[in-house]
Protein backbone atom coordinates (compact mmCIF):
# COMPACT_ATOMS: atom_id res chain seq x y z
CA UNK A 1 -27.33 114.07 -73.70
CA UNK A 2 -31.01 114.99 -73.42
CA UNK A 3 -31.91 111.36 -73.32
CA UNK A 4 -29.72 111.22 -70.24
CA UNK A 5 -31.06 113.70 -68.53
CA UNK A 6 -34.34 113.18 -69.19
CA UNK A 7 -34.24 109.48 -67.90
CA UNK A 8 -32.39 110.48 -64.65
CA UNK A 9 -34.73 113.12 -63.79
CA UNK A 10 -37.78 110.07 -64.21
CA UNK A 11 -35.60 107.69 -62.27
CA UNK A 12 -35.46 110.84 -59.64
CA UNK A 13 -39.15 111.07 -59.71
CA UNK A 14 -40.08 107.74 -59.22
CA UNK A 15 -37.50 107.67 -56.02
CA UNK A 16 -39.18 110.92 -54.37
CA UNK A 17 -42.31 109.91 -54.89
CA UNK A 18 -42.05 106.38 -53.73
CA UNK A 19 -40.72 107.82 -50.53
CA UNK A 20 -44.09 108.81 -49.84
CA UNK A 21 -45.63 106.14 -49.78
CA UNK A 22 -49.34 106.71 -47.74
CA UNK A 23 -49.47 105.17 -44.70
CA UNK A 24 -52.88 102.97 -44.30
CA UNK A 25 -52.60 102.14 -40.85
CA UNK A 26 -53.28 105.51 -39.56
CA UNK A 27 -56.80 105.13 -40.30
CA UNK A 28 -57.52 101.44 -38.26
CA UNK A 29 -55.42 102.06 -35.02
CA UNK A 30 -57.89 103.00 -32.25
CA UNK A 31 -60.11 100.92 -30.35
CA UNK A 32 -63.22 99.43 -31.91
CA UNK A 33 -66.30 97.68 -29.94
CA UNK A 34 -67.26 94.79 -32.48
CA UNK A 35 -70.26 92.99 -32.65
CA UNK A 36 -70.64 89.47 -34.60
CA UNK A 37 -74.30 88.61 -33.94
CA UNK A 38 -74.16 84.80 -34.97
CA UNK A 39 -71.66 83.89 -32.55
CA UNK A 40 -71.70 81.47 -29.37
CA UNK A 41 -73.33 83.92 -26.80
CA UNK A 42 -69.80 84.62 -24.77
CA UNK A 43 -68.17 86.14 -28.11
CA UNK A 44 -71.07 88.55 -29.65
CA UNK A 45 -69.22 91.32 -28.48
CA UNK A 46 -65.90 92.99 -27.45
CA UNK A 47 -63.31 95.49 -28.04
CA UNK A 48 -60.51 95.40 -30.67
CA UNK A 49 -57.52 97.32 -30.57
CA UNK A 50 -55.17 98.01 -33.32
CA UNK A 51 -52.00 100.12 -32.37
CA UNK A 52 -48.56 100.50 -33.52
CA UNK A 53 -45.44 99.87 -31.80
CA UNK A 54 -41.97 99.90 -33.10
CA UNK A 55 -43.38 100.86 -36.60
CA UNK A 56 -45.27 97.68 -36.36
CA UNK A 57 -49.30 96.80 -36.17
CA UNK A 58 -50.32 94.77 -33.26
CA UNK A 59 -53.59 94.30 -31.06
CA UNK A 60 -55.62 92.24 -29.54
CA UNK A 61 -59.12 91.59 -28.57
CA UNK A 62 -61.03 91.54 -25.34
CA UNK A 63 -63.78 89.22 -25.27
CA UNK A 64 -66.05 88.27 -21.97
CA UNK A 65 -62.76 89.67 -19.70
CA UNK A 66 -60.12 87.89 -21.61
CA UNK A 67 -57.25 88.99 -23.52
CA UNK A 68 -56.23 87.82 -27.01
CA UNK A 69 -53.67 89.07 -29.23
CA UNK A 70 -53.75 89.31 -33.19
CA UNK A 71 -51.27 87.71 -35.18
CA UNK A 72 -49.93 88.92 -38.60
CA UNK A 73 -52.11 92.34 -38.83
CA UNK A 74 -51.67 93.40 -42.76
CA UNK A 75 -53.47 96.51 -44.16
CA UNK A 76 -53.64 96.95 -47.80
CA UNK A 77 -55.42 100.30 -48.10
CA UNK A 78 -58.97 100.04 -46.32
CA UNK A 79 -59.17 96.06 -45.92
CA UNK A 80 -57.57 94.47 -42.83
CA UNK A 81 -56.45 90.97 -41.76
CA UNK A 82 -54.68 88.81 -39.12
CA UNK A 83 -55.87 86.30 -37.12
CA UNK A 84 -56.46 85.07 -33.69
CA UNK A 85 -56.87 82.16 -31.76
CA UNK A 86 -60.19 81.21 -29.66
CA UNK A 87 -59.92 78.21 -27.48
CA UNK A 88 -57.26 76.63 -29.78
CA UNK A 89 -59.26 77.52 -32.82
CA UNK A 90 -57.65 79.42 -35.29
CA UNK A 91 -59.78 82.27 -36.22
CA UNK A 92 -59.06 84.50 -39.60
CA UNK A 93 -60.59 87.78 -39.76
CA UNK A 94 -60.99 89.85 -43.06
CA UNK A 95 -62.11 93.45 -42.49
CA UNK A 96 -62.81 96.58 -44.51
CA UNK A 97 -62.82 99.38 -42.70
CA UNK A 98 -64.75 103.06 -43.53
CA UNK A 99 -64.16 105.98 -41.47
CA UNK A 100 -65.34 105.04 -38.25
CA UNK A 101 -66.79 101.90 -39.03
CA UNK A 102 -65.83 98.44 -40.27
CA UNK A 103 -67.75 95.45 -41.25
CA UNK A 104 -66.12 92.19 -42.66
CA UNK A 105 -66.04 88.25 -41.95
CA UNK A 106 -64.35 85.78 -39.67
CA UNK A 107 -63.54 82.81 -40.77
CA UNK A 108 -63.03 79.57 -38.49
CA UNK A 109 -63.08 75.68 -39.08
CA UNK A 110 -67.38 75.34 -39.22
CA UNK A 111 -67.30 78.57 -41.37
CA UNK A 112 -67.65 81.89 -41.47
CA UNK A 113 -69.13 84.69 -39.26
CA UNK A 114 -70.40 88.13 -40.33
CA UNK A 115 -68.28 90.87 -37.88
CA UNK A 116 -69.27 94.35 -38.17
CA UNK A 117 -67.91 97.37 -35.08
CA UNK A 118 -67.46 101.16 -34.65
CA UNK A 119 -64.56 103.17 -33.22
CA UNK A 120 -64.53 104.33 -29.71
CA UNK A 121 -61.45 106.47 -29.66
């Protein structure tokens, strides 16, 4: 009978405490100016925006006055991904993100690019 009880009450535990799970978006929604130094000059800098609608991630980018969204945003504790494309190119970003800061790489057909930005609200 004690062996009974015992292993509901785990099973009970793991249940309540899986229900609160931490949420690691919270910390990457905002907006972000970015800066990836290396790039052609018309995509060194811009804004990216990470916000969540419907429970979901989403964003986009704005780069020289245009629009882009992000595609398949995934956040595993600090680290962010999704990608993007830039004049038909497919471009795959990998961030980690700190605070108020994030640095990371994107990654495109002739290689990859060092991305680093800082949160504006």
């Amino acid at each position: 009978m004690k062996k009974i009880i015992l292993t509901s009450a785990m099973i009970l535990s793991v249940v309540l405490l899986s229900s609160f799970a931490v949420d690691d978006s919270k910390n990457v929604i905002g907006t972000w100016k970015y800066s990836v130094p290396d790039a052609p000059y018309e995509y060194q800098e811009g804004q990216l925006i990470i916000e969540k609608k419907d429970g979901k991630l989403s964003g986009y980018t704005m780069m020289d006055g245009y629009q882009t969204d992000i595609e398949d945003v995934v956040v595993k504790k600090s680290n962010v991904t999704f990608y993007l494309y830039v004049e038909s190119e497919k471009v795959s970003f990998d961030l980690d993100f700190e605070k108020n800061s994030f640095s990371g790489t994107a990654s495109y057909s002739e290689g990859e690019l060092d991305i680093s930005g800082k949160k504006k609200s």
